[in-house]
N, C-alpha and C. Protein backbone atom coordinates (compact mmCIF):
# COMPACT_ATOMS: atom_id res chain seq x y z
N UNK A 1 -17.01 -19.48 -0.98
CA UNK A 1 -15.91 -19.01 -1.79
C UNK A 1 -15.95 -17.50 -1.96
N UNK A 2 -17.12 -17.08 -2.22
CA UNK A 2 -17.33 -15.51 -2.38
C UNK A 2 -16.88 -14.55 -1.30
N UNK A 3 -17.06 -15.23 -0.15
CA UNK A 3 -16.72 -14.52 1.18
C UNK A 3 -14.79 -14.90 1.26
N UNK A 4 -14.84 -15.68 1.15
CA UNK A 4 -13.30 -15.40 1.13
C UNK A 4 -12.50 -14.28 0.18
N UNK A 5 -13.14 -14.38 -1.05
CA UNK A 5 -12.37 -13.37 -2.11
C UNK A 5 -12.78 -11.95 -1.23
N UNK A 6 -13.92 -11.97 -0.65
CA UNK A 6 -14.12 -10.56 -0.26
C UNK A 6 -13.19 -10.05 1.14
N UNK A 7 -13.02 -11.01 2.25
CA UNK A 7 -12.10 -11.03 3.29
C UNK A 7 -10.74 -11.05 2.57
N UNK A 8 -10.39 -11.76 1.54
CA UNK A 8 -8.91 -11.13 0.84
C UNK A 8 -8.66 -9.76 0.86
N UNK A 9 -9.52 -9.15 -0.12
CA UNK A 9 -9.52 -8.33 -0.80
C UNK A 9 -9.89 -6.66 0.54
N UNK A 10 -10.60 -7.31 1.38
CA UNK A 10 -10.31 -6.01 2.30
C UNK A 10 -9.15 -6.08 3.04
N UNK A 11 -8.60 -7.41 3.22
CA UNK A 11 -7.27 -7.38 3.59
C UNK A 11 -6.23 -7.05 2.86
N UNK A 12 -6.12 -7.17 1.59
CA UNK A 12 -4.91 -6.16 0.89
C UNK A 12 -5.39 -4.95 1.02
N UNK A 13 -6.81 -4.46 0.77
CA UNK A 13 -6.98 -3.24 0.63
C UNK A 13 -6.31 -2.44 2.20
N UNK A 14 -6.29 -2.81 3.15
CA UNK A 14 -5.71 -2.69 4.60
C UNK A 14 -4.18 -2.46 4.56
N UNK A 15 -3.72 -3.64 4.05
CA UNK A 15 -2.02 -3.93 4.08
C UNK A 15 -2.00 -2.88 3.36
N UNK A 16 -2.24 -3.03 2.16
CA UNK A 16 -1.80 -1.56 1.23
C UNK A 16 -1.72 -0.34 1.14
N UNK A 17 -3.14 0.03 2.52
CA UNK A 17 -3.24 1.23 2.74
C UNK A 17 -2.08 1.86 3.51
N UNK A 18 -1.60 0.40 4.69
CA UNK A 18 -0.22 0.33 5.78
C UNK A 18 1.14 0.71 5.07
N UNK A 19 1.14 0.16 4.04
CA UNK A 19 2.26 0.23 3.22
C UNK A 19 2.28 1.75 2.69
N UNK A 20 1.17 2.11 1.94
CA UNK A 20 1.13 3.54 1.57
C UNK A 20 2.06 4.37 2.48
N UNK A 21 1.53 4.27 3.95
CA UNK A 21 1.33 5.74 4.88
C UNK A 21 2.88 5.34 4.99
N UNK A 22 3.34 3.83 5.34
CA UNK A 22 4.37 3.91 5.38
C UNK A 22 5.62 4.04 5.30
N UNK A 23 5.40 4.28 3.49
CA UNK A 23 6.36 4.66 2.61
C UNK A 23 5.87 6.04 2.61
N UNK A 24 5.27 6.90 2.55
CA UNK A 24 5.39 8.41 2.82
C UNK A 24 5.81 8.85 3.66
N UNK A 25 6.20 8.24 5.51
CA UNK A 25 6.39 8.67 6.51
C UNK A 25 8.25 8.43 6.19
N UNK A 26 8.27 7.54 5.59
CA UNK A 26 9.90 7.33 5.25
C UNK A 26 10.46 8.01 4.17
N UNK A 27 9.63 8.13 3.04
CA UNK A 27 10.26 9.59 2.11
C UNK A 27 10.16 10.79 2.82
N UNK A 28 9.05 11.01 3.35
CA UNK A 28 9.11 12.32 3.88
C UNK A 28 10.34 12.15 4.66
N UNK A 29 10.72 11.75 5.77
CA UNK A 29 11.82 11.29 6.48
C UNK A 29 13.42 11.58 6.21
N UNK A 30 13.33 10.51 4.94
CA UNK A 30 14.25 11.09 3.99
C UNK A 30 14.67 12.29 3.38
N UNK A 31 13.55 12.88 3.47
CA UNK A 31 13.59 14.37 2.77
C UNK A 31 14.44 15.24 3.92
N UNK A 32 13.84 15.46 5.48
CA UNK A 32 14.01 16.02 6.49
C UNK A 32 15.37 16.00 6.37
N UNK A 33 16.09 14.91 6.31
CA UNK A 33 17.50 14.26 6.64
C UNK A 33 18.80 14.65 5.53
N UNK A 34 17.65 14.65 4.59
CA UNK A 34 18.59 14.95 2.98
C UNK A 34 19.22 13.48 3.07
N UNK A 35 18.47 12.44 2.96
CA UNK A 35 18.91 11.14 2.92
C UNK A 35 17.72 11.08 1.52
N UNK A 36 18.73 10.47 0.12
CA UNK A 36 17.62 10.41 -1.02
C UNK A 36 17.60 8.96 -1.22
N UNK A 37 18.51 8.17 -0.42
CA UNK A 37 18.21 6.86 -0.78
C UNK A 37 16.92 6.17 0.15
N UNK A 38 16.59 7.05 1.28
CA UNK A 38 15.44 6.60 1.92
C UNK A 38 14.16 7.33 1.38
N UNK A 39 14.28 8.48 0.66
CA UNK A 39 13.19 8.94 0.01
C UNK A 39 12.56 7.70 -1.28
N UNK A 40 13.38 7.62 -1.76
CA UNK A 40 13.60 6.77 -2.75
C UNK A 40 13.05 5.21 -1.89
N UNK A 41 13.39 4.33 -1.07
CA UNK A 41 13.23 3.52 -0.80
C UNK A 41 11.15 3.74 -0.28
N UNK A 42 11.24 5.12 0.38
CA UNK A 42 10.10 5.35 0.85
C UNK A 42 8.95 5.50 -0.45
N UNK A 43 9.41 5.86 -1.48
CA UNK A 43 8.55 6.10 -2.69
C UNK A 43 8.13 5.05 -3.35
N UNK A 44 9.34 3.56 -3.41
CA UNK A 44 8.85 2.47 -3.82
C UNK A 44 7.85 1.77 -2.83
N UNK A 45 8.02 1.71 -1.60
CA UNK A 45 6.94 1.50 -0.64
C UNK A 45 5.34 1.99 -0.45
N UNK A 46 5.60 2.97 -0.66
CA UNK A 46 4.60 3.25 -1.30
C UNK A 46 3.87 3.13 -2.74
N UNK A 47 4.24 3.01 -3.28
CA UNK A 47 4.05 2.77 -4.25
C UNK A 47 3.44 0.94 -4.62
N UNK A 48 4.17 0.05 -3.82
CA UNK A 48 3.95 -0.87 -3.57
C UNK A 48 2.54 -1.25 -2.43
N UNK A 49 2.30 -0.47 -2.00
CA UNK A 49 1.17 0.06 -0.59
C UNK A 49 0.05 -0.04 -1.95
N UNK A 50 0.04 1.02 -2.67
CA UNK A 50 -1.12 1.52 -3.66
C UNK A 50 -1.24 0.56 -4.37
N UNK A 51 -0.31 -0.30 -5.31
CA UNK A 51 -0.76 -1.51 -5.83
C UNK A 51 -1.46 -2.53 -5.25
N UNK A 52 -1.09 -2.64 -3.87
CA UNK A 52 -1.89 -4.07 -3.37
C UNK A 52 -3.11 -3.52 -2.92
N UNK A 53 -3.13 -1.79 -2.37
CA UNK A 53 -4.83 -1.64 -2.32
C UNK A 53 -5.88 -1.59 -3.37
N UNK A 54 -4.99 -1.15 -4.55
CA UNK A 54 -6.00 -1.48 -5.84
C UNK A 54 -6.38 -2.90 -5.86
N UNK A 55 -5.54 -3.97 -6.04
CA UNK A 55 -5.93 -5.21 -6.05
C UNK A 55 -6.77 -5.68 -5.15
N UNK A 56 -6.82 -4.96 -3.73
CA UNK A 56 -7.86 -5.18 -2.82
C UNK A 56 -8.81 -4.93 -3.26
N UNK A 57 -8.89 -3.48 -3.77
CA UNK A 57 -10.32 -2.74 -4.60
C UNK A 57 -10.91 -3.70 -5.44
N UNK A 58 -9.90 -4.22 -6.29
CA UNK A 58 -10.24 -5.18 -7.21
C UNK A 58 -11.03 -6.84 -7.24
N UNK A 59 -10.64 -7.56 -5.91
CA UNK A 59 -10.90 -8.39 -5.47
C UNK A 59 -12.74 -8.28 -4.91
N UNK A 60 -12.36 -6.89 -4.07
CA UNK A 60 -13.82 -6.56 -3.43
C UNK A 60 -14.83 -6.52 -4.30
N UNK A 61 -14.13 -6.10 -5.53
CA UNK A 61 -15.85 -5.35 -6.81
C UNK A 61 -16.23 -6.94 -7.54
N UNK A 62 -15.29 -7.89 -7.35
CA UNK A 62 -15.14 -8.67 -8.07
C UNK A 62 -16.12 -9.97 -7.43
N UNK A 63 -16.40 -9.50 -5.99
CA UNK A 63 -17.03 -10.12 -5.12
C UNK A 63 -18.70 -9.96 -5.14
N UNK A 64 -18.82 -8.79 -5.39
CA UNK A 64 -20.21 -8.39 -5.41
C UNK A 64 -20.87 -8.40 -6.91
């Protein structure tokens, strides 16, 4: 059981990190373009990126 919470938890910490870069590459994007609804879309993405890597963080400490 322990090994699974820990294989979770580096796996959000992963997705989340994906999500991060990915929502910065699309605000930034947005920015270039003067498009604010993709900055905006890119900021919640990110933002959403950083929550699930904390919970990864969280899962991992929670393991050891």
């Amino acid at each position: 059981m322990a090994d699974d919470l820990g294989t979770d938890g580096l796996e959000n910490q992963a997705k989340g990190a994906a999500k991060e870069v990915g929502g910065k590459l699309r605000n930034a994007a947005g920015g270039l373009t003067g498009d604010t609804s993709e900055q905006i879309k890119g900021k919640a993405r990110e933002m959403e990126g950083k929550a699930q890597r904390k919970i990864g963080e969280k899962e991992v400490d929670a393991d050891t």
